[in-house]
N, C-alpha and C. Protein backbone atom coordinates (compact mmCIF):
# COMPACT_ATOMS: atom_id res chain seq x y z
N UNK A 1 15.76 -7.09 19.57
CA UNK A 1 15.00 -6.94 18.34
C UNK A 1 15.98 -7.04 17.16
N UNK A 2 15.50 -7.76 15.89
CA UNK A 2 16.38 -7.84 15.19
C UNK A 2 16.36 -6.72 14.01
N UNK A 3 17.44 -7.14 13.54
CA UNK A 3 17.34 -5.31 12.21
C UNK A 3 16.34 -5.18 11.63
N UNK A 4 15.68 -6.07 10.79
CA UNK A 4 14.61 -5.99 10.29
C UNK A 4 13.43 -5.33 10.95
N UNK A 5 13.20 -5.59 12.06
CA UNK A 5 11.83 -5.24 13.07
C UNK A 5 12.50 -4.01 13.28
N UNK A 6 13.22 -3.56 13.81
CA UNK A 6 13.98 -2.29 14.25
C UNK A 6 14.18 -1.59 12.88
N UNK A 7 14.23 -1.48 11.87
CA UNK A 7 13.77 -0.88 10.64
C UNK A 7 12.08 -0.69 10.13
N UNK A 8 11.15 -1.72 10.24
CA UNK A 8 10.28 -1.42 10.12
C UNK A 8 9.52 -0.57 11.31
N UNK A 9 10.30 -1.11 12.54
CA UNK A 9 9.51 0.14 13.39
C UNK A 9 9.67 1.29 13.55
N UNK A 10 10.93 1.53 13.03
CA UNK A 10 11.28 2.76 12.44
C UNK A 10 10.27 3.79 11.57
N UNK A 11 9.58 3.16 10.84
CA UNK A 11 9.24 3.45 9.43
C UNK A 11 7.44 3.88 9.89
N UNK A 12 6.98 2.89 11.03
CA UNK A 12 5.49 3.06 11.31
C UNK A 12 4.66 4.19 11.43
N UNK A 13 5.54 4.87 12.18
CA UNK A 13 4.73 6.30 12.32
C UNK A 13 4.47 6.95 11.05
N UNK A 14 5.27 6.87 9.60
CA UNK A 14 5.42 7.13 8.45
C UNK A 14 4.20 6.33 8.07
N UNK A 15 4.13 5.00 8.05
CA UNK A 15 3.16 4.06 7.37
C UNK A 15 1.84 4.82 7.61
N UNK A 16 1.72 5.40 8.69
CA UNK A 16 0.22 5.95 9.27
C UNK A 16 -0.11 7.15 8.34
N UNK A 17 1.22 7.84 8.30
CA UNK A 17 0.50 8.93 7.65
C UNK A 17 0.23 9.04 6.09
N UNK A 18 0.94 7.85 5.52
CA UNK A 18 0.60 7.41 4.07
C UNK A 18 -0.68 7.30 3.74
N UNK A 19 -1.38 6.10 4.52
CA UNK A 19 -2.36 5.39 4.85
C UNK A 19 -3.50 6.68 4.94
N UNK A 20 -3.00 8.30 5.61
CA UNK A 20 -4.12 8.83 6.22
C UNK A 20 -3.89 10.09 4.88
N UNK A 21 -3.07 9.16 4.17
CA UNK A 21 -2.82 10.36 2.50
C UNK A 21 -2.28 11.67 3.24
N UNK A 22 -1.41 11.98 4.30
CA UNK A 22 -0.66 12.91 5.13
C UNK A 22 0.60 12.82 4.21
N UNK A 23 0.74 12.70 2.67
CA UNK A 23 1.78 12.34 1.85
C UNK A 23 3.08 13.44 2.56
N UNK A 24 2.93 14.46 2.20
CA UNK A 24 4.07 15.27 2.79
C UNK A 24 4.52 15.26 4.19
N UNK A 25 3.57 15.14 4.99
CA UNK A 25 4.39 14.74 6.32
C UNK A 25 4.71 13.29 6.42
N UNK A 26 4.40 12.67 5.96
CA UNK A 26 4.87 11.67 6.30
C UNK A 26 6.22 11.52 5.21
N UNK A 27 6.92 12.70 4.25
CA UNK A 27 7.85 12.62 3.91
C UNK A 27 8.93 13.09 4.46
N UNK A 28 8.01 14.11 5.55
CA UNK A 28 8.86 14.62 6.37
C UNK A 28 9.69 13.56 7.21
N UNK A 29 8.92 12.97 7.77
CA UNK A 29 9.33 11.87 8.48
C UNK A 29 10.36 11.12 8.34
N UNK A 30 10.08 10.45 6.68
CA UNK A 30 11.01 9.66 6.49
C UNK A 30 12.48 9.90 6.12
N UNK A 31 12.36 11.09 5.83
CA UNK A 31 13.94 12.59 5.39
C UNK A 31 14.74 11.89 7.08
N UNK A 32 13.90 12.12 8.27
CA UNK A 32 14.53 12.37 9.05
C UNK A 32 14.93 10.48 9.43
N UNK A 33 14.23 9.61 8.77
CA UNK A 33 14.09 8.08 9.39
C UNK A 33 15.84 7.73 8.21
N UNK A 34 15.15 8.32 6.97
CA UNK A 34 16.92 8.31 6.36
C UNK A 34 18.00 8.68 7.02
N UNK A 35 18.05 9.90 7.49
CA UNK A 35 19.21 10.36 8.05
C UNK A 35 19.88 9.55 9.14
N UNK A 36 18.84 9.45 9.85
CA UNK A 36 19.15 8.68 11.17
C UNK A 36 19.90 7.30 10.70
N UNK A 37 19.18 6.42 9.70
CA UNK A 37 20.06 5.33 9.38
C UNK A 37 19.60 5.31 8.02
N UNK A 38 20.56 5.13 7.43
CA UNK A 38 20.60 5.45 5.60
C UNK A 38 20.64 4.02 4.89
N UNK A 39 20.69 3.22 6.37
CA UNK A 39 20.85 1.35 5.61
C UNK A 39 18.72 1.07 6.06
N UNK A 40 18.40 1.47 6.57
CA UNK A 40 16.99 1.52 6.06
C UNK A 40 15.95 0.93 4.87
N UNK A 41 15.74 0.03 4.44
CA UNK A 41 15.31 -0.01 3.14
C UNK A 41 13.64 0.45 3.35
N UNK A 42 12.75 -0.25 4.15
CA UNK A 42 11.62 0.60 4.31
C UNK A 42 11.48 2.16 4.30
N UNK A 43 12.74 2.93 5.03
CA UNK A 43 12.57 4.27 4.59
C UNK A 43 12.28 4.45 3.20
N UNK A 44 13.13 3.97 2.17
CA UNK A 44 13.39 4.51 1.18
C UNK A 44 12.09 3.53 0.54
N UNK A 45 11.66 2.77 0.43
CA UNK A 45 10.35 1.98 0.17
C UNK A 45 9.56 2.76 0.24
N UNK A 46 9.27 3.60 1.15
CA UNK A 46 8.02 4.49 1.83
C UNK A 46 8.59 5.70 1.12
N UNK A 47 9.65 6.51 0.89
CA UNK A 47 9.64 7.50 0.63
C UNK A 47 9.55 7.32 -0.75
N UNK A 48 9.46 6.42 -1.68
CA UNK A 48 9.21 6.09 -2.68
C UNK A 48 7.62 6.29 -3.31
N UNK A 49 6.62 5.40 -2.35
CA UNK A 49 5.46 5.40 -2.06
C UNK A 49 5.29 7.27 -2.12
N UNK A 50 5.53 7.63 -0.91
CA UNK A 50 5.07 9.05 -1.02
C UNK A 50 5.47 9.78 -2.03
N UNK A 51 6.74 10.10 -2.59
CA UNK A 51 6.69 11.00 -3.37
C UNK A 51 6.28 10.67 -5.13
N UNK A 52 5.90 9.26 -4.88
CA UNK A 52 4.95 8.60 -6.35
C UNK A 52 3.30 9.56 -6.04
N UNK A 53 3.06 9.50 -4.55
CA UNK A 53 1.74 10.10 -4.99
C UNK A 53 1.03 11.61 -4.67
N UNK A 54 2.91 12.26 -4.34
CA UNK A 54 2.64 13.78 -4.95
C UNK A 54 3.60 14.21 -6.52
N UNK A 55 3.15 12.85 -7.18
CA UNK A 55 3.61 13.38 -8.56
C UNK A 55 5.49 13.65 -8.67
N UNK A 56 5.78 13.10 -7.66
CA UNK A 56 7.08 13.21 -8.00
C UNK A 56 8.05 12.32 -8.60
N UNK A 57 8.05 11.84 -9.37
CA UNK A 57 8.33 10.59 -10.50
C UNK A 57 9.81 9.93 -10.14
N UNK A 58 10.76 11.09 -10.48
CA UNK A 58 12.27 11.17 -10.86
C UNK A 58 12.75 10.81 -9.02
N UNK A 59 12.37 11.49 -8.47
CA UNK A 59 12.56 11.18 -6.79
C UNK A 59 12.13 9.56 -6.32
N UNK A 60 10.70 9.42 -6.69
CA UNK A 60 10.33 8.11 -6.28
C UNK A 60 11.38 7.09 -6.93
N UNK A 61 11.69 6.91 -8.42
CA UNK A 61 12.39 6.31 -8.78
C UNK A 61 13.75 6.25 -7.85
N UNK A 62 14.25 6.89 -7.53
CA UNK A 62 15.54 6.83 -6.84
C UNK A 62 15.80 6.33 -5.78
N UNK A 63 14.32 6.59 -5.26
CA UNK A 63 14.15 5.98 -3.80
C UNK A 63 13.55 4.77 -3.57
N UNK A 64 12.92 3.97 -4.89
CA UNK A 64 13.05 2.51 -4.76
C UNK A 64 14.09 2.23 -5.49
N UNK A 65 15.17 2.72 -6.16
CA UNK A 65 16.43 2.12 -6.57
C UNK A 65 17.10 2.17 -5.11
N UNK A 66 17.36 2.90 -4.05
CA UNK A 66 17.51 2.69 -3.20
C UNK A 66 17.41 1.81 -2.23
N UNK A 67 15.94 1.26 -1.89
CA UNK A 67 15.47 0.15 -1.49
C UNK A 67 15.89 -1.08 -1.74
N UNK A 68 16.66 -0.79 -2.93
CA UNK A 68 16.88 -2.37 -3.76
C UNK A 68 18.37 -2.39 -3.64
N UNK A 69 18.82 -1.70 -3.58
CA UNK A 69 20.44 -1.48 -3.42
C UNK A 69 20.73 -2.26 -2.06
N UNK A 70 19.63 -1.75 -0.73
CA UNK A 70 19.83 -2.52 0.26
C UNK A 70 18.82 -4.14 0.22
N UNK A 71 17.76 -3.85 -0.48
CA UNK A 71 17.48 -5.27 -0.38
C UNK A 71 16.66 -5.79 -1.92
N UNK A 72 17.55 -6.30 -2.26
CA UNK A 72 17.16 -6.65 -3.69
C UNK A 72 16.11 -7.76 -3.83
N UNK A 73 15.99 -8.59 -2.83
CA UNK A 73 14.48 -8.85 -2.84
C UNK A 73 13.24 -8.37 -2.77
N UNK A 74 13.40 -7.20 -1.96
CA UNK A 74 11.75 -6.41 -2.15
C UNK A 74 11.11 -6.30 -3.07
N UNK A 75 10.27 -7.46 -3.10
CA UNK A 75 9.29 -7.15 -4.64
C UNK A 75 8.41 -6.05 -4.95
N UNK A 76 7.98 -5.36 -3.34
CA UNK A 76 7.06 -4.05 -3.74
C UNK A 76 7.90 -3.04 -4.48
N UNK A 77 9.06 -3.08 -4.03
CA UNK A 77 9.93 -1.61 -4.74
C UNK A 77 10.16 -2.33 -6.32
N UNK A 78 10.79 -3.13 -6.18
CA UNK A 78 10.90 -3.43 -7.86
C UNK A 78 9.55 -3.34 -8.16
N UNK A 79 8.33 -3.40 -8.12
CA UNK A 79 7.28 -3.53 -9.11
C UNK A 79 6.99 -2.07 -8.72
N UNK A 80 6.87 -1.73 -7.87
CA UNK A 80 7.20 0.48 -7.71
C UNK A 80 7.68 1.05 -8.87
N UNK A 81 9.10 0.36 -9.03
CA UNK A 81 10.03 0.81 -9.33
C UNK A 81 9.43 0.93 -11.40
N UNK A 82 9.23 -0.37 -11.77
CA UNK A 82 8.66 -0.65 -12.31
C UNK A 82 7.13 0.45 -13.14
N UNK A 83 6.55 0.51 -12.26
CA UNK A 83 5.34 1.71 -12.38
C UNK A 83 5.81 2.86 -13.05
N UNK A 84 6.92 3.04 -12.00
CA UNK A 84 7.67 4.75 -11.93
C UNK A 84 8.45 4.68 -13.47
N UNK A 85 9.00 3.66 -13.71
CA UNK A 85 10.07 4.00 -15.09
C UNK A 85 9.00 3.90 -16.31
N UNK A 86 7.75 3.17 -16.08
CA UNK A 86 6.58 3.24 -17.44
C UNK A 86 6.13 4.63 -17.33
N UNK A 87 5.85 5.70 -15.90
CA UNK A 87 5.60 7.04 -15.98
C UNK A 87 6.54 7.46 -16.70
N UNK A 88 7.56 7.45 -16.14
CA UNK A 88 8.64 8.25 -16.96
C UNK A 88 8.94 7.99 -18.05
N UNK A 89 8.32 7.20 -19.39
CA UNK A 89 8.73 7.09 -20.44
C UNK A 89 10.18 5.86 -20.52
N UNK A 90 11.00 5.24 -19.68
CA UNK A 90 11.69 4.55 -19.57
C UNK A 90 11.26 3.02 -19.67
N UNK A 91 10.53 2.55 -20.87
CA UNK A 91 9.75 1.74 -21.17
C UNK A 91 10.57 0.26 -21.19
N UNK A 92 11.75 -0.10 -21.64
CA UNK A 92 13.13 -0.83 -21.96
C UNK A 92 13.20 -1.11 -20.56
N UNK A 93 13.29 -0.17 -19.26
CA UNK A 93 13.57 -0.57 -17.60
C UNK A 93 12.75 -1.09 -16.86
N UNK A 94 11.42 -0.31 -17.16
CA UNK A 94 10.21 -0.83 -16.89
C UNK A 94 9.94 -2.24 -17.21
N UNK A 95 10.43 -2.46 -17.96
CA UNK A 95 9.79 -4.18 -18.74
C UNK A 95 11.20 -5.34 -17.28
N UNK A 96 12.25 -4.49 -17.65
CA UNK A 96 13.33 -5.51 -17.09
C UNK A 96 12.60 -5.57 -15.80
N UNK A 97 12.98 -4.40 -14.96
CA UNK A 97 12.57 -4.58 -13.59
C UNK A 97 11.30 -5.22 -13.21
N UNK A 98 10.29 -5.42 -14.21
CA UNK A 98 9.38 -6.30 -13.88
C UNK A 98 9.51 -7.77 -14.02
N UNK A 99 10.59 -7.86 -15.03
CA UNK A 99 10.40 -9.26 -15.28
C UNK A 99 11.61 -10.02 -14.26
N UNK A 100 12.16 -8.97 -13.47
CA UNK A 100 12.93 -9.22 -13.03
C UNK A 100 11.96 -9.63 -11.12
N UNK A 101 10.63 -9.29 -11.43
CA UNK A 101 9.75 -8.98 -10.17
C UNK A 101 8.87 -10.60 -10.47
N UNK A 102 8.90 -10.62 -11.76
CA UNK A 102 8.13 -11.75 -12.32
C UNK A 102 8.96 -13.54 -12.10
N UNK A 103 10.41 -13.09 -12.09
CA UNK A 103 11.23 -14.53 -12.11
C UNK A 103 11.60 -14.60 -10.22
N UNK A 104 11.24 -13.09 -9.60
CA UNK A 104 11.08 -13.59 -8.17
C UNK A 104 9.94 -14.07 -7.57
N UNK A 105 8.75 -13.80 -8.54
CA UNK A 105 7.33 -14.09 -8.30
C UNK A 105 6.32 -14.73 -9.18
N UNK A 106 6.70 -15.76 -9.90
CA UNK A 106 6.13 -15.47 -11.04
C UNK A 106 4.22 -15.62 -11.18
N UNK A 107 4.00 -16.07 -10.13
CA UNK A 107 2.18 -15.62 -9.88
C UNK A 107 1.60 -14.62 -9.63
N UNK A 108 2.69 -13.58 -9.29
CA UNK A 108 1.90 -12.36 -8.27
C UNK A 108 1.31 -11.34 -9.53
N UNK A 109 0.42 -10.97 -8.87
CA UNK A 109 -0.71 -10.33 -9.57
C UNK A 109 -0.21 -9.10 -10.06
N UNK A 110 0.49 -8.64 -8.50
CA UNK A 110 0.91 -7.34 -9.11
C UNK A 110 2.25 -6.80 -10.11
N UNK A 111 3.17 -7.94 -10.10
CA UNK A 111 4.19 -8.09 -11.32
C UNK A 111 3.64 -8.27 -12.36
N UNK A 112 2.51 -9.05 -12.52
CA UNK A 112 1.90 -8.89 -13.62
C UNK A 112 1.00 -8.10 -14.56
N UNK A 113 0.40 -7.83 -13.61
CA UNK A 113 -0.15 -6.45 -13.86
C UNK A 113 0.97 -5.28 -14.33
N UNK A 114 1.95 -4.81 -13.56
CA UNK A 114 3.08 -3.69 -14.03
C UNK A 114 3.97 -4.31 -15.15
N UNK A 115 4.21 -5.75 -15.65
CA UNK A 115 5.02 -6.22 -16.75
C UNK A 115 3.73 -5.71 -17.88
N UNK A 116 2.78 -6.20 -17.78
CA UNK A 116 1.42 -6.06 -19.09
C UNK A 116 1.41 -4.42 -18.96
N UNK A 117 1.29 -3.67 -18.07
CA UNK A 117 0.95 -1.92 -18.43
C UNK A 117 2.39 -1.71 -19.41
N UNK A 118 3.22 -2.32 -18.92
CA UNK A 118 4.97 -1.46 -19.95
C UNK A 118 4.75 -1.95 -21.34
N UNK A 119 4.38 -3.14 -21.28
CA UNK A 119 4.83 -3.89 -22.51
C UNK A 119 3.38 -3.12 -23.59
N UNK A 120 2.31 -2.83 -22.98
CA UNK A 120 0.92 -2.41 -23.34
C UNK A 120 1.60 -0.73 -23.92
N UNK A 121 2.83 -0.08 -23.46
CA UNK A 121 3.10 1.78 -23.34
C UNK A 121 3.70 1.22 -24.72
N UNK A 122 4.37 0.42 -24.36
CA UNK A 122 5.63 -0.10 -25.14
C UNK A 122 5.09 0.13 -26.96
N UNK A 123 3.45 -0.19 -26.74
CA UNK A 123 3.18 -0.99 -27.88
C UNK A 123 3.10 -2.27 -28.19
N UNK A 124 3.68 -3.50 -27.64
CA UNK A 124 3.77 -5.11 -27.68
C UNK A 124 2.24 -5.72 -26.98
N UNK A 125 1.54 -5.48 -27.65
CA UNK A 125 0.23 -5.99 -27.46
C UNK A 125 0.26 -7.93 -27.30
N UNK A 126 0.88 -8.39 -28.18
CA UNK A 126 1.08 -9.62 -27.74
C UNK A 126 1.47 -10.01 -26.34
N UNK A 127 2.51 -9.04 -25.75
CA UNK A 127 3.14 -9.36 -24.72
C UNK A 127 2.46 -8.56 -23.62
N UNK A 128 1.93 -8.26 -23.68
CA UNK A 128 1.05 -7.28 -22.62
C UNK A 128 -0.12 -8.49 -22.67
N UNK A 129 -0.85 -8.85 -23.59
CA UNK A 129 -1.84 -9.19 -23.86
C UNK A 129 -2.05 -10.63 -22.55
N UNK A 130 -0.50 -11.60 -22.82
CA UNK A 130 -0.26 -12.88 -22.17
C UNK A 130 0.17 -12.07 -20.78
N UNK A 131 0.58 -10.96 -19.91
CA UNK A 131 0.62 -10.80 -18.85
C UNK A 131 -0.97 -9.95 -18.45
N UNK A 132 -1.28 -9.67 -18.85
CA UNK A 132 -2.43 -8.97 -18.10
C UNK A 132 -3.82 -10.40 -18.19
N UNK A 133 -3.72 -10.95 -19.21
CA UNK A 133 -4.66 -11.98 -18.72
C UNK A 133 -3.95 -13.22 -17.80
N UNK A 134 -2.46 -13.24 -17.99
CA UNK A 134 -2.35 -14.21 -16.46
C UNK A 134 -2.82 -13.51 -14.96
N UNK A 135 -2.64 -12.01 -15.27
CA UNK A 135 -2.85 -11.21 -14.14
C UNK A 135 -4.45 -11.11 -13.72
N UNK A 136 -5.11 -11.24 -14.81
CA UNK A 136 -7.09 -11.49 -14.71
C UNK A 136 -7.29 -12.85 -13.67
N UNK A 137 -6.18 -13.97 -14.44
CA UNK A 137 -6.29 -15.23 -13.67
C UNK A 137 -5.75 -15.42 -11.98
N UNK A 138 -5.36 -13.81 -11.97
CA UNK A 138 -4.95 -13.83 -10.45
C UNK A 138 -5.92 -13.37 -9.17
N UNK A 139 -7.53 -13.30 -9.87
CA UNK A 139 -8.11 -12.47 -9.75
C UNK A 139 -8.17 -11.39 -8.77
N UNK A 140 -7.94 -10.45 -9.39
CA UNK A 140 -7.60 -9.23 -8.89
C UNK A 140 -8.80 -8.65 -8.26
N UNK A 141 -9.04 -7.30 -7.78
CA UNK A 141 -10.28 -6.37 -6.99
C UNK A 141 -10.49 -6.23 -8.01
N UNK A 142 -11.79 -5.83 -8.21
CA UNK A 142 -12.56 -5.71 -9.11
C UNK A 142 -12.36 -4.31 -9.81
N UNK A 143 -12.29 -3.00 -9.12
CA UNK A 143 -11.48 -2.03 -10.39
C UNK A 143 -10.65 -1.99 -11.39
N UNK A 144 -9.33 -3.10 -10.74
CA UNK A 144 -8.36 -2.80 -11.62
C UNK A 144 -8.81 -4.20 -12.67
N UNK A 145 -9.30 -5.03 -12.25
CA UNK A 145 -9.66 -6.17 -12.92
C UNK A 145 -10.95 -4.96 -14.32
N UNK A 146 -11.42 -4.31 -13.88
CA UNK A 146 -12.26 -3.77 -14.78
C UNK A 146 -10.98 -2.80 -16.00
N UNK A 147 -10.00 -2.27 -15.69
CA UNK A 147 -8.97 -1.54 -15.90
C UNK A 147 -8.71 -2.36 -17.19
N UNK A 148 -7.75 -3.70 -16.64
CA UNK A 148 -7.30 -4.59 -17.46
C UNK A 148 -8.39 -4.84 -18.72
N UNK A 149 -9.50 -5.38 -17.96
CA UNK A 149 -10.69 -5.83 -19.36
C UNK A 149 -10.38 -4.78 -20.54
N UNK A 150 -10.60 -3.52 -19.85
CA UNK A 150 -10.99 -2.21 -20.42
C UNK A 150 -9.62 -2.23 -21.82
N UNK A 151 -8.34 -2.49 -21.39
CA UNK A 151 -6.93 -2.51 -21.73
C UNK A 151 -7.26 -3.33 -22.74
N UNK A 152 -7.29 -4.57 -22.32
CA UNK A 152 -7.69 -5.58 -23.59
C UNK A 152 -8.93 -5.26 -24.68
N UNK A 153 -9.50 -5.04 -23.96
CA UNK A 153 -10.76 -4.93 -25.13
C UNK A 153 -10.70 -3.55 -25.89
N UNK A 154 -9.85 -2.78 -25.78
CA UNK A 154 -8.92 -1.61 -26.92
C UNK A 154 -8.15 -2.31 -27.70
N UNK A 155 -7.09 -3.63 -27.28
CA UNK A 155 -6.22 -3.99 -28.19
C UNK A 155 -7.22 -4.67 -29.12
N UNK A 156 -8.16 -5.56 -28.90
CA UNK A 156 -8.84 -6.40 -29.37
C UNK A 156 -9.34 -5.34 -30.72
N UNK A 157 -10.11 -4.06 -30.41
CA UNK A 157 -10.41 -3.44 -30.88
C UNK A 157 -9.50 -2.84 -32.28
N UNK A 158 -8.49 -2.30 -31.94
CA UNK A 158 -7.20 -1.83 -32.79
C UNK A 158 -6.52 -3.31 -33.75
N UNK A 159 -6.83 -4.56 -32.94
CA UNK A 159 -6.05 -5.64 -34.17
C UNK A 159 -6.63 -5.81 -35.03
């Protein structure tokens, strides 16, 4: 088996309990999937994931800077990563690391979507404005596609 597969299978039993919103155990998990091997990048991908959705901001951030340290292609952690620095008020990182998600992807919906929310915190309505409607043209599920409308049709409102 090669590293890759032998890292993600590492990580599965974790994936389950994400999936079953078991957020804390399945952080348990991954504490122990780190330790065991710390060159891991799905650990730290996943432990990213989890502790984004018990509100833990400053942690998640670290742990997709992590992810990326070992594999700087992962576009989910950079656009994670991305999310996490517009929570945190780190609006200037947020924009890079997306656009940095955007020149590895430049169609994907979901770089686009997280470049338009920063640039939207930011204030740059112009520049939010041209990523969230390339991101409409990606067509998205229909919530967040309702999200975006919702986004735009405030700026529209305020110009």
């Amino acid at each position: 088996m090669d590293r890759d597969a032998a890292h993600w299978e590492a990580v599965e039993e974790a994936v389950e309990l994400l999936h079953e919103e078991r957020f804390r155990e399945a952080l348990e998990v991954l504490r122990e999937i780190v330790k065991a091997d710390p060159k891991n990048p799905y650990a730290f991908f996943f432990t990213g994931q989890g502790l984004y959705e018990v509100g833990e901001m400053e942690p998640a951030r670290d742990a997709y800077r992590a992810c990326l340290a070992l594999a700087p292609a992962h576009l989910g952690a950079r656009i994670a990563l991305c999310h996490v620095l517009r929570k945190l008020g780190d609006l200037r990182e947020a924009i890079k690391e997306g656009m940095k998600a955007i020149e590895q992807a430049p169609t994907d919906g979901d770089a686009l979507y997280a470049v338009g929310l920063a640039y939207a915190a930011r204030g740059d309505d112009v520049a939010a404005r041209r990523y969230l409607e390339a991101f409409l043209r990606a067509q998205p599920e229909l919530e967040t596609r309702l999200e975006v409308e919702a986004i735009l049709g405030a700026m529209k409102d305020s110009n």
